[in-house]
PDB file of N, CA and C in Angstrom:
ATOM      1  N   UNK A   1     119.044 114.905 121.807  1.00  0.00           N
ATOM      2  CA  UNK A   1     119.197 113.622 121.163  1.00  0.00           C
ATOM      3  C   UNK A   1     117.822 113.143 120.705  1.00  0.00           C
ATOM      4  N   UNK A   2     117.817 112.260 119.604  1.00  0.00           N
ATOM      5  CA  UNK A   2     116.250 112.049 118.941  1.00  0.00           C
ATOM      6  C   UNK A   2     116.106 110.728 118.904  1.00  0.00           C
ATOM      7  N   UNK A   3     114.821 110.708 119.292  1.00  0.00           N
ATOM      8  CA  UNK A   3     114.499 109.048 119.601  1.00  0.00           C
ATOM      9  C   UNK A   3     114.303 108.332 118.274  1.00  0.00           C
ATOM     10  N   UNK A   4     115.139 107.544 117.867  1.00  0.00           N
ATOM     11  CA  UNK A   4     114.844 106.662 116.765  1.00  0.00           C
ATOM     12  C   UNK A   4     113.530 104.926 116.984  1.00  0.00           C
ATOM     13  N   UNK A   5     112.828 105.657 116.088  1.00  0.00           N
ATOM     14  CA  UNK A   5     111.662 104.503 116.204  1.00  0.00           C
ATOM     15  C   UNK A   5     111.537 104.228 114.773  1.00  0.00           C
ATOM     16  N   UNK A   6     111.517 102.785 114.388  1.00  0.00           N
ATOM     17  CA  UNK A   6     111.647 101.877 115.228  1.00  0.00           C
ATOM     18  C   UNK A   6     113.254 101.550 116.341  1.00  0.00           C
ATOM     19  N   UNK A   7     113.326 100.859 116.870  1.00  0.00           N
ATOM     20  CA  UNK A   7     115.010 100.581 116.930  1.00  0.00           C
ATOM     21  C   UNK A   7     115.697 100.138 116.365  1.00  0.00           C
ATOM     22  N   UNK A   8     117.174 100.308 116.305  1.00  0.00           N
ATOM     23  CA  UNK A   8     118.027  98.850 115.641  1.00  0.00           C
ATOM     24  C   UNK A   8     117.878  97.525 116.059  1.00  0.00           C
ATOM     25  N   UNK A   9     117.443  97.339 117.437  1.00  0.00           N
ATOM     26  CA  UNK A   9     116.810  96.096 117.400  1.00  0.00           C
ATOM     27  C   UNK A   9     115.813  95.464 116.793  1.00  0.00           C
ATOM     28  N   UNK A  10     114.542  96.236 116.587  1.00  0.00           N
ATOM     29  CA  UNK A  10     113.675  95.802 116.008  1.00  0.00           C
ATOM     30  C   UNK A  10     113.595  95.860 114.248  1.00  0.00           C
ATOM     31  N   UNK A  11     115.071  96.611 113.746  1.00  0.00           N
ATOM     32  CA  UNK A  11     114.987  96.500 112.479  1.00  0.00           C
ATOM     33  C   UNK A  11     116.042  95.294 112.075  1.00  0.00           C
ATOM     34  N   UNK A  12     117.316  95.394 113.262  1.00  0.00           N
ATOM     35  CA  UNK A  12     117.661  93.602 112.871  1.00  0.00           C
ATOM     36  C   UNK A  12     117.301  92.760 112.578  1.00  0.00           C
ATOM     37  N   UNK A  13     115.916  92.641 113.369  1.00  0.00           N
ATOM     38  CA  UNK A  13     115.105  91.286 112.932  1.00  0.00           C
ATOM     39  C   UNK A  13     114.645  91.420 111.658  1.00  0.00           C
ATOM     40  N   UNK A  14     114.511  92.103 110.865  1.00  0.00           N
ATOM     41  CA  UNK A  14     114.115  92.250 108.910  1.00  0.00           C
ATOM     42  C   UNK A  14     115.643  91.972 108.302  1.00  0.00           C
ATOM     43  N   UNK A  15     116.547  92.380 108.987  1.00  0.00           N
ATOM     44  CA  UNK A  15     117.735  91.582 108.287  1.00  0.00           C
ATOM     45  C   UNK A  15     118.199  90.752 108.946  1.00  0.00           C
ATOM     46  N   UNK A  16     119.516  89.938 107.997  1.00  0.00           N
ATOM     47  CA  UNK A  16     120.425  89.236 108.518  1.00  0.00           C
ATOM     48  C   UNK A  16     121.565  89.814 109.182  1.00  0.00           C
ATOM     49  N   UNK A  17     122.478  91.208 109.125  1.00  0.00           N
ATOM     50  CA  UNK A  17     122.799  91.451 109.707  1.00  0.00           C
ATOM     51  C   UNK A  17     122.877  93.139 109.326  1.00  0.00           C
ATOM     52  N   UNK A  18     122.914  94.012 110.432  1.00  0.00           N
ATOM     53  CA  UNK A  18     123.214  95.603 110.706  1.00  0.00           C
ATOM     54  C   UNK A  18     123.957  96.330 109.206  1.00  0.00           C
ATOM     55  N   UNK A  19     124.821  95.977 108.533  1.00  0.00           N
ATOM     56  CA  UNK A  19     125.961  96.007 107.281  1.00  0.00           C
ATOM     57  C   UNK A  19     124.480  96.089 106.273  1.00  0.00           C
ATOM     58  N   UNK A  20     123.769  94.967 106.352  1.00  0.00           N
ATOM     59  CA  UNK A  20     123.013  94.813 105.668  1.00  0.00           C
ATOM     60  C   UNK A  20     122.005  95.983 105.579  1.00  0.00           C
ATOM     61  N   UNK A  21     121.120  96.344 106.843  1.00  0.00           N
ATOM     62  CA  UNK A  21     120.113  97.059 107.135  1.00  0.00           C
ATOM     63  C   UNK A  21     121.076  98.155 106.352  1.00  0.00           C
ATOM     64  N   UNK A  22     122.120  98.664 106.711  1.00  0.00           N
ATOM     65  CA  UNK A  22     122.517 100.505 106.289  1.00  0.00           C
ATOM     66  C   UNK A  22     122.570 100.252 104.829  1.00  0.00           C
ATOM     67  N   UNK A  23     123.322  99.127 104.357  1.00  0.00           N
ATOM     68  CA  UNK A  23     123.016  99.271 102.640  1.00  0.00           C
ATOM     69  C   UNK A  23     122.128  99.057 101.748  1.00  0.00           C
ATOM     70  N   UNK A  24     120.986  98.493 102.458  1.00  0.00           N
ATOM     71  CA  UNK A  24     119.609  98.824 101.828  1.00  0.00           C
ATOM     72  C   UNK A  24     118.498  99.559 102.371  1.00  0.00           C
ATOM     73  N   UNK A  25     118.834 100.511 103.224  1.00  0.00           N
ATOM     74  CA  UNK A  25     118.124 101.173 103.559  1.00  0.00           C
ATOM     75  C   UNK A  25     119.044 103.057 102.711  1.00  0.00           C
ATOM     76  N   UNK A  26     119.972 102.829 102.710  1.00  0.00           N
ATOM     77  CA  UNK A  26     120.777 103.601 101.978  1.00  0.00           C
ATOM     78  C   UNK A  26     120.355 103.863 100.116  1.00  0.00           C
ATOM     79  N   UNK A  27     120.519 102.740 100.050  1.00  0.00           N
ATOM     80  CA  UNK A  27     120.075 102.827  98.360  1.00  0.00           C
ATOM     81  C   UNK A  27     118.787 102.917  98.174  1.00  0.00           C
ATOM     82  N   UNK A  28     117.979 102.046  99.465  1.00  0.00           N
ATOM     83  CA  UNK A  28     116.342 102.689  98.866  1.00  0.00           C
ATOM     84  C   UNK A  28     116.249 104.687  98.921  1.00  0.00           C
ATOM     85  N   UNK A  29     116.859 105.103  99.852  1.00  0.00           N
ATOM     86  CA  UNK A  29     116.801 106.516 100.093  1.00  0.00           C
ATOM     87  C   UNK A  29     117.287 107.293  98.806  1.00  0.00           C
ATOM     88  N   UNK A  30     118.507 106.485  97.805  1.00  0.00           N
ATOM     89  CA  UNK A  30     118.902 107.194  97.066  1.00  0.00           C
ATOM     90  C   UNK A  30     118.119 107.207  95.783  1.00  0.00           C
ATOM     91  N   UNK A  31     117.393 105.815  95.747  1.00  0.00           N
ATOM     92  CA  UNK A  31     116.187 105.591  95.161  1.00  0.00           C
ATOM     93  C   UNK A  31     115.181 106.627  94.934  1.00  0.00           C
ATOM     94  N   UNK A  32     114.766 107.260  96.338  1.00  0.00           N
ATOM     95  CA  UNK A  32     113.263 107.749  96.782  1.00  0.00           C
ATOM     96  C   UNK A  32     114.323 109.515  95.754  1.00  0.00           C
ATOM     97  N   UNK A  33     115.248 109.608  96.441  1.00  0.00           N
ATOM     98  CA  UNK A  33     115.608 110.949  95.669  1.00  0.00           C
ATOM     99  C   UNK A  33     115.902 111.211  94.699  1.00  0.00           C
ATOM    100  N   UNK A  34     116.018 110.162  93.801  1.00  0.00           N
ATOM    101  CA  UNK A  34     116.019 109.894  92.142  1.00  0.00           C
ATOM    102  C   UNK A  34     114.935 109.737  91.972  1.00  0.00           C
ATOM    103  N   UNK A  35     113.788 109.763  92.497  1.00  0.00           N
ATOM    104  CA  UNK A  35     112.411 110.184  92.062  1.00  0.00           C
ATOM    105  C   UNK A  35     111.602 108.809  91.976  1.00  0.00           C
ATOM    106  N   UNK A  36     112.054 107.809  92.782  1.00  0.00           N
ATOM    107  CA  UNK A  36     111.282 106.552  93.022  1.00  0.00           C
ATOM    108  C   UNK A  36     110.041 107.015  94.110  1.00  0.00           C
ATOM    109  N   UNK A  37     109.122 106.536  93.999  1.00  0.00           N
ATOM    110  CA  UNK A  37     107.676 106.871  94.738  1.00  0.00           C
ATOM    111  C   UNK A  37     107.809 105.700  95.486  1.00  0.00           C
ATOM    112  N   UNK A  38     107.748 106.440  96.931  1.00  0.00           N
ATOM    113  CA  UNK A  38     107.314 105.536  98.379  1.00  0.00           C
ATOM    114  C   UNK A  38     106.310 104.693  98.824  1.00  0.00           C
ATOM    115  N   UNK A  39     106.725 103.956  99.197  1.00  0.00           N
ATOM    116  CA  UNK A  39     105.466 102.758  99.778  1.00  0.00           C
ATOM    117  C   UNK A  39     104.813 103.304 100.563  1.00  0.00           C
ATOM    118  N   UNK A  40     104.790 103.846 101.356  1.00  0.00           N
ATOM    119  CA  UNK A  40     103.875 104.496 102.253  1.00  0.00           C
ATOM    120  C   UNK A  40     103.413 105.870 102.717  1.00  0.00           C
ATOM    121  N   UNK A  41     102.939 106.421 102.934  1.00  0.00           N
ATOM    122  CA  UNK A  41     102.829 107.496 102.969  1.00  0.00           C
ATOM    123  C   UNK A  41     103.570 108.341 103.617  1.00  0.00           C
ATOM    124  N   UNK A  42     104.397 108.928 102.883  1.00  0.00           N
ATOM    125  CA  UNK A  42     105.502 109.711 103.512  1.00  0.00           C
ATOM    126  C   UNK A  42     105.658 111.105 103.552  1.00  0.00           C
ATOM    127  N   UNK A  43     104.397 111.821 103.592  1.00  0.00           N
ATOM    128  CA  UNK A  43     104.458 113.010 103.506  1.00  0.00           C
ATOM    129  C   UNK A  43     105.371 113.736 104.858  1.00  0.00           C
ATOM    130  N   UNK A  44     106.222 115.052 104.327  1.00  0.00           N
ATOM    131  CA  UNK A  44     106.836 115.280 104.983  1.00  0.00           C
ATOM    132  C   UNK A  44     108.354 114.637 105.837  1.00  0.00           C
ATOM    133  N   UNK A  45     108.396 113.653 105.011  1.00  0.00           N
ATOM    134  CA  UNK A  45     109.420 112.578 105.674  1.00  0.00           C
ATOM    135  C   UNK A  45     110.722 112.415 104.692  1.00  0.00           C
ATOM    136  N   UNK A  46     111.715 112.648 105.434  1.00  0.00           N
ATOM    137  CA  UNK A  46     113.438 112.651 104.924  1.00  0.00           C
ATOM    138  C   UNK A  46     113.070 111.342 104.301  1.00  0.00           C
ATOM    139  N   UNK A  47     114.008 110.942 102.792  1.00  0.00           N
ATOM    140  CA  UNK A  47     114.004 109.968 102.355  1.00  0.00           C
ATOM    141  C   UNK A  47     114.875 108.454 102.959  1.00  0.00           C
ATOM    142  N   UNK A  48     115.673 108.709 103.857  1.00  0.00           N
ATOM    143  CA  UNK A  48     116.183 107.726 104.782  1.00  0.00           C
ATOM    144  C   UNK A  48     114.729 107.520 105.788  1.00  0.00           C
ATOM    145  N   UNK A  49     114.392 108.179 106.338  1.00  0.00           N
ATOM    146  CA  UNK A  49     113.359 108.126 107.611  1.00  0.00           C
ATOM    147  C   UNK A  49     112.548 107.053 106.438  1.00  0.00           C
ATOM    148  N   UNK A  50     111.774 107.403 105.283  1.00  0.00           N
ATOM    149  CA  UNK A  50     111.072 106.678 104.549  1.00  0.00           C
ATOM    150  C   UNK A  50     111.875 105.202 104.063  1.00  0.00           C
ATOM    151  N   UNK A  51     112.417 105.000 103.881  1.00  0.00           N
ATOM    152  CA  UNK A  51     113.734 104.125 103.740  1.00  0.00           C
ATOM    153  C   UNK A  51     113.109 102.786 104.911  1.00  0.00           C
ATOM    154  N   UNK A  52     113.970 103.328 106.177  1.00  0.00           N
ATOM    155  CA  UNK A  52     113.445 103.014 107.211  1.00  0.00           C
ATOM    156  C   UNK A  52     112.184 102.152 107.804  1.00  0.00           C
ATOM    157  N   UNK A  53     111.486 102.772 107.410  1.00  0.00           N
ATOM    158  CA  UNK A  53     110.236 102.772 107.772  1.00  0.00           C
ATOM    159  C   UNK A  53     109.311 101.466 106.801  1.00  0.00           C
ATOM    160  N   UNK A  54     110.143 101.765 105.390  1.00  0.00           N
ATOM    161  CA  UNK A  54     109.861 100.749 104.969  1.00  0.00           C
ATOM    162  C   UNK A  54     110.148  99.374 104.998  1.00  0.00           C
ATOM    163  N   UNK A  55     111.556  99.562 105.490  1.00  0.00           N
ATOM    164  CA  UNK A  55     111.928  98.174 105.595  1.00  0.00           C
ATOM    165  C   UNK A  55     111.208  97.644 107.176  1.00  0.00           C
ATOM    166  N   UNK A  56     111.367  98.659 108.031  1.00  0.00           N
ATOM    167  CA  UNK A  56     110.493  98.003 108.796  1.00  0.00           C
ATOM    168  C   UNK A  56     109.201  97.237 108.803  1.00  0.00           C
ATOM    169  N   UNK A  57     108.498  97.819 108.141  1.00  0.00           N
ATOM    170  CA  UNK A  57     106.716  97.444 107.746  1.00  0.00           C
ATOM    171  C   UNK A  57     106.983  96.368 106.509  1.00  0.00           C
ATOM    172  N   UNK A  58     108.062  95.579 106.207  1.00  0.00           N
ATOM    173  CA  UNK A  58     108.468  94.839 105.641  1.00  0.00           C
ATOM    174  C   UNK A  58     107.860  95.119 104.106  1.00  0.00           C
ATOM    175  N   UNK A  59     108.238  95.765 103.644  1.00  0.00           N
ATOM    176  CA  UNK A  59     108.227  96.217 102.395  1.00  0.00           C
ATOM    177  C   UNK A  59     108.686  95.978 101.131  1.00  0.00           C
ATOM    178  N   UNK A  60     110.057  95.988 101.555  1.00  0.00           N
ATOM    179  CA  UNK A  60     110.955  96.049 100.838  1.00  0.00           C
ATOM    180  C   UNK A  60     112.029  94.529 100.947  1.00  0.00           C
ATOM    181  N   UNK A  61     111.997  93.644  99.739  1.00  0.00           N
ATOM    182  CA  UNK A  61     113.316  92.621  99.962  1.00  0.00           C
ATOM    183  C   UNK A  61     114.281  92.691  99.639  1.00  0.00           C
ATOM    184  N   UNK A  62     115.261  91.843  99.895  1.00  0.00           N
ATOM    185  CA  UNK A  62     116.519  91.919  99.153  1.00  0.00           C
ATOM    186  C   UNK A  62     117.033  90.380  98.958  1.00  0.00           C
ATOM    187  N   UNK A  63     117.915  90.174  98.346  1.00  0.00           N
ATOM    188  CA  UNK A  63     118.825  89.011  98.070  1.00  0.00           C
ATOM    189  C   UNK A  63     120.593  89.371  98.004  1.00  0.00           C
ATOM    190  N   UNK A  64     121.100  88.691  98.510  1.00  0.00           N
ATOM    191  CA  UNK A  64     122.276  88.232  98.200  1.00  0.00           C
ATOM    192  C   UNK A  64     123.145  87.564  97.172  1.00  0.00           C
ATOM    193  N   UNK A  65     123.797  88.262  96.379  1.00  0.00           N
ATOM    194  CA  UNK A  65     124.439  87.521  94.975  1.00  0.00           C
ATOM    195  C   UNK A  65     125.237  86.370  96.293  1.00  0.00           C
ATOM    196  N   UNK A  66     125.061  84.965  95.520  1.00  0.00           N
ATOM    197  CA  UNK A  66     126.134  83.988  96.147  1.00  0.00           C
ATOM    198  C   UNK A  66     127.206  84.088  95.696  1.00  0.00           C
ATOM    199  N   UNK A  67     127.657  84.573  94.488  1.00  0.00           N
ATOM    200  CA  UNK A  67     128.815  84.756  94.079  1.00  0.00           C
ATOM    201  C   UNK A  67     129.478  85.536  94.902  1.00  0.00           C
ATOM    202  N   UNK A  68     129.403  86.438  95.496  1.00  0.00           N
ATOM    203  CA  UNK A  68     129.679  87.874  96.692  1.00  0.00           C
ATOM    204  C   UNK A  68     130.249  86.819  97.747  1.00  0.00           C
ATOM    205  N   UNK A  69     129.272  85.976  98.649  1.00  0.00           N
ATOM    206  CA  UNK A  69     129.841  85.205  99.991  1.00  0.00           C
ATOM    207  C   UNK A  69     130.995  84.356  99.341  1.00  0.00           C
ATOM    208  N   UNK A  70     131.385  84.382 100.789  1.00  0.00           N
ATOM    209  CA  UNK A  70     133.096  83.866 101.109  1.00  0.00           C
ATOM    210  C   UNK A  70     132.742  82.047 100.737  1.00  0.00           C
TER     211      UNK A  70
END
């Protein structure tokens, strides 16, 4: 089993909620493999792991269409 660092705890706190973290950490990855260039130095690193990593080191924002909420 492989130790995930950071945690989901500590990446909750960059979002509002978990739903959130996988779908933008998802599309930045699909991003990085459509040939978007990484914030940080990611040599050697799966494009989710880079994903990740970025949103952790707070990198990366997002917004919410209000039209979307209930």
């Amino acid at each position: 089993m492989a130790i995930v660092n950071p945690t989901i705890v500590e990446l909750s706190e960059k979002v509002d909620c978990r739903y959130t973290l996988v779908v933008e950490a998802s599309k930045r990855a699909r991003q990085l493999l459509a040939g978007a260039q990484p914030l940080i130095d990611a040599k050697d690193m799966k494009p989710l792991k880079v994903a990740v990593d970025e949103i952790n080191r707070g990198l990366l924002t997002y917004s919410r269409n209000p039209d979307m909420e209930e």
